[in-house]
N, C-alpha and C. Protein backbone atom coordinates (compact mmCIF):
# COMPACT_ATOMS: atom_id res chain seq x y z
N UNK A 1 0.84 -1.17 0.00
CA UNK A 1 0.00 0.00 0.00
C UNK A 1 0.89 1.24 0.00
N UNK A 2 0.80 2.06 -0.96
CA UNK A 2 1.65 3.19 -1.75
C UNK A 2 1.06 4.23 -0.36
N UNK A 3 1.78 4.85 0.77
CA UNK A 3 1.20 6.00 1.74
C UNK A 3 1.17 7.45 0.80
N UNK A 4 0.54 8.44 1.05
CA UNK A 4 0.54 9.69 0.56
C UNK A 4 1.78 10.40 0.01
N UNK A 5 2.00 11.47 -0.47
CA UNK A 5 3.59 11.57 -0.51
C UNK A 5 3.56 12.44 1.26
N UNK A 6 2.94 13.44 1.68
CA UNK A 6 3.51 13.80 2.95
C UNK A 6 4.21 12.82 4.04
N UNK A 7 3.23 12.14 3.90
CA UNK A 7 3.42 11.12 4.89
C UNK A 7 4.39 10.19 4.86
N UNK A 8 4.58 9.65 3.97
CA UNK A 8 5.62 9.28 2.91
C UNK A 8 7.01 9.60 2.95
N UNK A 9 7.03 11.16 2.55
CA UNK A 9 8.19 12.19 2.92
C UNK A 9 8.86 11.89 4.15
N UNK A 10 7.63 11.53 5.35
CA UNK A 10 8.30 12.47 6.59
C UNK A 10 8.84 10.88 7.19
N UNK A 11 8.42 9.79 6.39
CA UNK A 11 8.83 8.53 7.22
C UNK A 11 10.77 8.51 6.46
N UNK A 12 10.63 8.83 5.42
CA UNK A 12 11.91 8.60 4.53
C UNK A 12 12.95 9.46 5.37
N UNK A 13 12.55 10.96 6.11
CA UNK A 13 13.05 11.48 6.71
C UNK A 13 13.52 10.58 7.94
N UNK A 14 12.47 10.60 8.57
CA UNK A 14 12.72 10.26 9.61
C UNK A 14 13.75 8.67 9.92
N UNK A 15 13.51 7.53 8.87
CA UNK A 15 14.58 6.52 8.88
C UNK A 15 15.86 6.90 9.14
N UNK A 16 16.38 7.72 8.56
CA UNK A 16 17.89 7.60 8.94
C UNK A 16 17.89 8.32 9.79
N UNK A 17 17.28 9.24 10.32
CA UNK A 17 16.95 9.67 11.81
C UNK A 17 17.55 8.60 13.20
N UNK A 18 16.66 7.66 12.61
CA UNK A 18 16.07 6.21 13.37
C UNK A 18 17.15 5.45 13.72
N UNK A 19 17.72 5.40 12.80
CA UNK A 19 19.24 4.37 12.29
C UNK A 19 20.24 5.29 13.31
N UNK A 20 20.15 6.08 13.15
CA UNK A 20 21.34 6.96 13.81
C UNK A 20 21.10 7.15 15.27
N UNK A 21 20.54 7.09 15.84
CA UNK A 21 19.98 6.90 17.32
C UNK A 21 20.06 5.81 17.70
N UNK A 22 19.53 4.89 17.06
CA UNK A 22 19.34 3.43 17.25
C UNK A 22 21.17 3.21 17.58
N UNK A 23 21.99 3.18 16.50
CA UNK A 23 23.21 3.07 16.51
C UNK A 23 24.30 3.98 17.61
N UNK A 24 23.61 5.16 17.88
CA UNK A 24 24.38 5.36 18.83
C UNK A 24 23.87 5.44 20.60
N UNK A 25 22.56 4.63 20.39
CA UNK A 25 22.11 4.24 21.84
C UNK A 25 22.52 2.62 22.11
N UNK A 26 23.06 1.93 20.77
CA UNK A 26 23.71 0.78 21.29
C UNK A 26 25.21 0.97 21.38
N UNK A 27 25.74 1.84 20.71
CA UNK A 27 27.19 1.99 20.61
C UNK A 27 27.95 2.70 22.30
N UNK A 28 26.87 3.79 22.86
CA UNK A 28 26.78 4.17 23.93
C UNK A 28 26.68 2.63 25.27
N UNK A 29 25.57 2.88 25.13
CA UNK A 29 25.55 1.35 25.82
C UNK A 29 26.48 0.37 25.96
N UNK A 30 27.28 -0.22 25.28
CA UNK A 30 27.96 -1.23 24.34
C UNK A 30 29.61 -0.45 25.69
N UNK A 31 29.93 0.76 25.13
CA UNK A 31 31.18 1.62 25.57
C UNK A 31 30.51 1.71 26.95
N UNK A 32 29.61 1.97 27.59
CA UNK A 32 28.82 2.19 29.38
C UNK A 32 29.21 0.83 29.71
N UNK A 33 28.75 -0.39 29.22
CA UNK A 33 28.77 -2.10 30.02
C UNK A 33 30.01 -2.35 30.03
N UNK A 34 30.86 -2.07 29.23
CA UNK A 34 32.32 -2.57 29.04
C UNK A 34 33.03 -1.91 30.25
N UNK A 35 33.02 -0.16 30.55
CA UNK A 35 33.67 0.22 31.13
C UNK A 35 32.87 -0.22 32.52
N UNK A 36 31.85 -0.24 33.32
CA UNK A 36 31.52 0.08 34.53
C UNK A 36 30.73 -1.70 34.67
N UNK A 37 30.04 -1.76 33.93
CA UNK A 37 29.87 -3.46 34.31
C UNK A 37 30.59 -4.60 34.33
N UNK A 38 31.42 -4.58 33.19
CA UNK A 38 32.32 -5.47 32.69
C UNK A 38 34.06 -5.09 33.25
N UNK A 39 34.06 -3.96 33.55
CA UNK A 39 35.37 -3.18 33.81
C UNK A 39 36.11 -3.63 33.10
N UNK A 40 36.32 -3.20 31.78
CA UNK A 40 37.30 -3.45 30.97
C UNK A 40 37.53 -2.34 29.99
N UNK A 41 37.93 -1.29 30.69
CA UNK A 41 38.42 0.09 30.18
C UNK A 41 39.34 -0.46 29.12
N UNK A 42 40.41 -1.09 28.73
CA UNK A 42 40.94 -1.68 27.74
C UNK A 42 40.09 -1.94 26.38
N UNK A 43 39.08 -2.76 27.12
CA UNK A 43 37.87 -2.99 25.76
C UNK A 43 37.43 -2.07 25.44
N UNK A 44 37.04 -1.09 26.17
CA UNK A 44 35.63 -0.31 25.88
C UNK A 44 36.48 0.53 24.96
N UNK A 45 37.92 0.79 25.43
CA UNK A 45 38.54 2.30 24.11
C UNK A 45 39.59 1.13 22.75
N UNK A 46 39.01 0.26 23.26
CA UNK A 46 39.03 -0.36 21.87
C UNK A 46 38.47 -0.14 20.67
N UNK A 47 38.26 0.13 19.57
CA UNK A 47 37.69 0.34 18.53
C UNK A 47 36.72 -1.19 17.95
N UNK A 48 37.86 -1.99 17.61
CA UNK A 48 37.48 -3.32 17.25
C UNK A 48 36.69 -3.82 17.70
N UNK A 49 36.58 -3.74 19.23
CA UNK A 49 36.17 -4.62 20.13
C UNK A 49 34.40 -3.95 20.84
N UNK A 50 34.80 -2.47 20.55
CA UNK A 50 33.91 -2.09 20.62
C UNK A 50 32.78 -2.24 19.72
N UNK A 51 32.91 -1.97 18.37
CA UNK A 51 32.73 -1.98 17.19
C UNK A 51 31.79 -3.18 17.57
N UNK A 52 32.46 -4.15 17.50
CA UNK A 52 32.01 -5.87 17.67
C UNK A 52 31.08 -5.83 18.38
N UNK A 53 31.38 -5.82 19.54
CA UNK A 53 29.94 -5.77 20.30
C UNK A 53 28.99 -5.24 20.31
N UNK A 54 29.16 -3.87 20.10
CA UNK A 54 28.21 -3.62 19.57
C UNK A 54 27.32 -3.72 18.74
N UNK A 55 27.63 -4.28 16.98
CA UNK A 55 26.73 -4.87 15.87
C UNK A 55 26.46 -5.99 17.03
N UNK A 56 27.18 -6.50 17.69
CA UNK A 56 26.42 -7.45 17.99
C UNK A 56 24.92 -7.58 18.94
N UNK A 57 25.07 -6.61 19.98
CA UNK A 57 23.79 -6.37 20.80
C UNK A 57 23.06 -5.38 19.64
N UNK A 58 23.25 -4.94 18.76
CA UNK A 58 21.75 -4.47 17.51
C UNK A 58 21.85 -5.70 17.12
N UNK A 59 22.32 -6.08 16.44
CA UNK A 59 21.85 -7.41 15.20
C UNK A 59 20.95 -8.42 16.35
N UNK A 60 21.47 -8.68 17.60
CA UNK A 60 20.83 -9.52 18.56
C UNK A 60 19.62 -8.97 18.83
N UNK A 61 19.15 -7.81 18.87
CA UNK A 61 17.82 -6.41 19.16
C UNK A 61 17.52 -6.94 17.90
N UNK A 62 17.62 -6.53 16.80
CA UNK A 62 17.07 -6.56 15.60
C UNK A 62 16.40 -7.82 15.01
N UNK A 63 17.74 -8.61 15.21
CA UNK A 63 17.51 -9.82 14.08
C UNK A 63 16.42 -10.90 13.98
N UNK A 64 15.74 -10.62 15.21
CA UNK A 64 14.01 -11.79 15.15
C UNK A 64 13.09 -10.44 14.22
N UNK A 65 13.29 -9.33 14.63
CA UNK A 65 12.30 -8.82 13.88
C UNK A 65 12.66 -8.57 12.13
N UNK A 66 13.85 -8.42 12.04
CA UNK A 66 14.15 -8.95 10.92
C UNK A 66 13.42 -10.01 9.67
N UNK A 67 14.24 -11.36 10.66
CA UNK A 67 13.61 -12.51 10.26
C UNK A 67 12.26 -12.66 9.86
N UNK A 68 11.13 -12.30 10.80
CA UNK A 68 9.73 -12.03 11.33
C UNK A 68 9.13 -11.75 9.99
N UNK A 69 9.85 -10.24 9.32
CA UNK A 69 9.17 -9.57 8.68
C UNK A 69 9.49 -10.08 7.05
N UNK A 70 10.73 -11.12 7.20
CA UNK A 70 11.31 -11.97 5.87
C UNK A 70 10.59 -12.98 5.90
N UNK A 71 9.72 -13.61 7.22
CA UNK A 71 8.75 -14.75 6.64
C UNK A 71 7.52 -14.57 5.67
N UNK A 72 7.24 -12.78 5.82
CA UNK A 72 6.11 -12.56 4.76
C UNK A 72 6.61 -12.51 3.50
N UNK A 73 7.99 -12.38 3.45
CA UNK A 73 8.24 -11.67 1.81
C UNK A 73 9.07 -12.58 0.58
N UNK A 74 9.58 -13.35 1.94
CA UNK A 74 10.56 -14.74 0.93
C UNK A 74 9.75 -15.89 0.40
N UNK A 75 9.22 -16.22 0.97
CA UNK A 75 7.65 -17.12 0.05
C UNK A 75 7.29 -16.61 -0.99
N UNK A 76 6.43 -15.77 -1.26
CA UNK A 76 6.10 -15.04 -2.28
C UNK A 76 7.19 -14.31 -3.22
N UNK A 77 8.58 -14.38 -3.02
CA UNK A 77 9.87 -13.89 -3.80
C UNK A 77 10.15 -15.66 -4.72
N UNK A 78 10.05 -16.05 -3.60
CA UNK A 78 10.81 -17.58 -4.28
C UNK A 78 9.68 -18.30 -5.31
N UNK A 79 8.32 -17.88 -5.06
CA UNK A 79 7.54 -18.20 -5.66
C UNK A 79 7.51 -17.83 -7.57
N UNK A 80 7.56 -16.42 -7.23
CA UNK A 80 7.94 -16.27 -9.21
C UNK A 80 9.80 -15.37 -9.20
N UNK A 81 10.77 -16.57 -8.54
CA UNK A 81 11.45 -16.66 -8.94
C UNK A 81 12.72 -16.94 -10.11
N UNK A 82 12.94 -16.39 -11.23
CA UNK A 82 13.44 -17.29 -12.26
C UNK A 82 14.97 -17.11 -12.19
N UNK A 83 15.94 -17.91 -13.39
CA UNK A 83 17.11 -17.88 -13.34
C UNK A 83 18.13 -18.40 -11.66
N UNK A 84 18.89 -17.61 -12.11
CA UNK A 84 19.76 -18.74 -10.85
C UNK A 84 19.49 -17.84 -9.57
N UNK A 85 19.45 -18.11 -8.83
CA UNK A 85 19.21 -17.93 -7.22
C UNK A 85 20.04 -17.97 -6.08
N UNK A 86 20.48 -17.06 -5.12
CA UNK A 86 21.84 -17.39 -4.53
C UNK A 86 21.08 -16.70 -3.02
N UNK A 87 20.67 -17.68 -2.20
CA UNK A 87 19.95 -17.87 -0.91
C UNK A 87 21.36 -17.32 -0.10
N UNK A 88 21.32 -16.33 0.30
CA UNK A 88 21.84 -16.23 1.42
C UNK A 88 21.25 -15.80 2.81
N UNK A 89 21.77 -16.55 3.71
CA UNK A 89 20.91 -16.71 5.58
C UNK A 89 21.84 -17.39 6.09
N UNK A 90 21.30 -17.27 7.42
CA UNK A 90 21.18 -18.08 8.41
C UNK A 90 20.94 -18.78 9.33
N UNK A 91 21.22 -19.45 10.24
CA UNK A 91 21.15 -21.20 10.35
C UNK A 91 20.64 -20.80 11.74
C-alpha cells in the first residue's frame, strides 16, 4: 500500500533519523557495560572490540524482527522466482 507523498516524505526522513539513534544508543551502551559493568576500560577504548559488540547487541535487538518480517516476503519472492538464485541466511 503506496502511503501519501507527505506522509511518505516524513517517514523517509525520519529513517535515517532512526538508524542513527538506534546506533548510537547501542554503541553508547555497548562503551557504558564494558567500562563500569564489565570493567574493561581496555575494551571499551578499543575500537574493534567495541565496534564488535556492539553490531552485535543491535543485530541480537534486531535480528528476530528482521527474520519475522522476511517470513512474509521470501515465500512469495521464491515463488515467481526465475534464473539462478543465490539464498543467502542463516542457520
Amino acid at each position: 500500500m503506496a502511503l501519501p507523498y507527505p506522509l511518505n516524505r516524513g517517514i523517509n526522513i525520519l529513517v535515517p533519523v532512526l538508524f542513527i539513534l538506534t546506533g548510537t544508543t547501542f554503541g553508547l551502551y555497548t562503551f557504558l557495560h564494558l567500562l563500569f559493568v564489565e570493567r574493561k576500560p581496555s575494551l571499551a577504548f578499543n575500537y574493534s572490540h567495541w565496534r564488535d559488540q556492539s553490531f552485535t547487541r543491535i543485530w541480537t535487538w534486531f535480528g528476530p524482527l528482521v527474520a519475522k518480517a522476511d517470513l512474509a516476503t521470501v515465500p512469495s519472492l521464491a515463488g515467481v522466482a526465475e534464473g539462478g538464485v543465490l539464498d543467502l541466511g542463516y542457520a
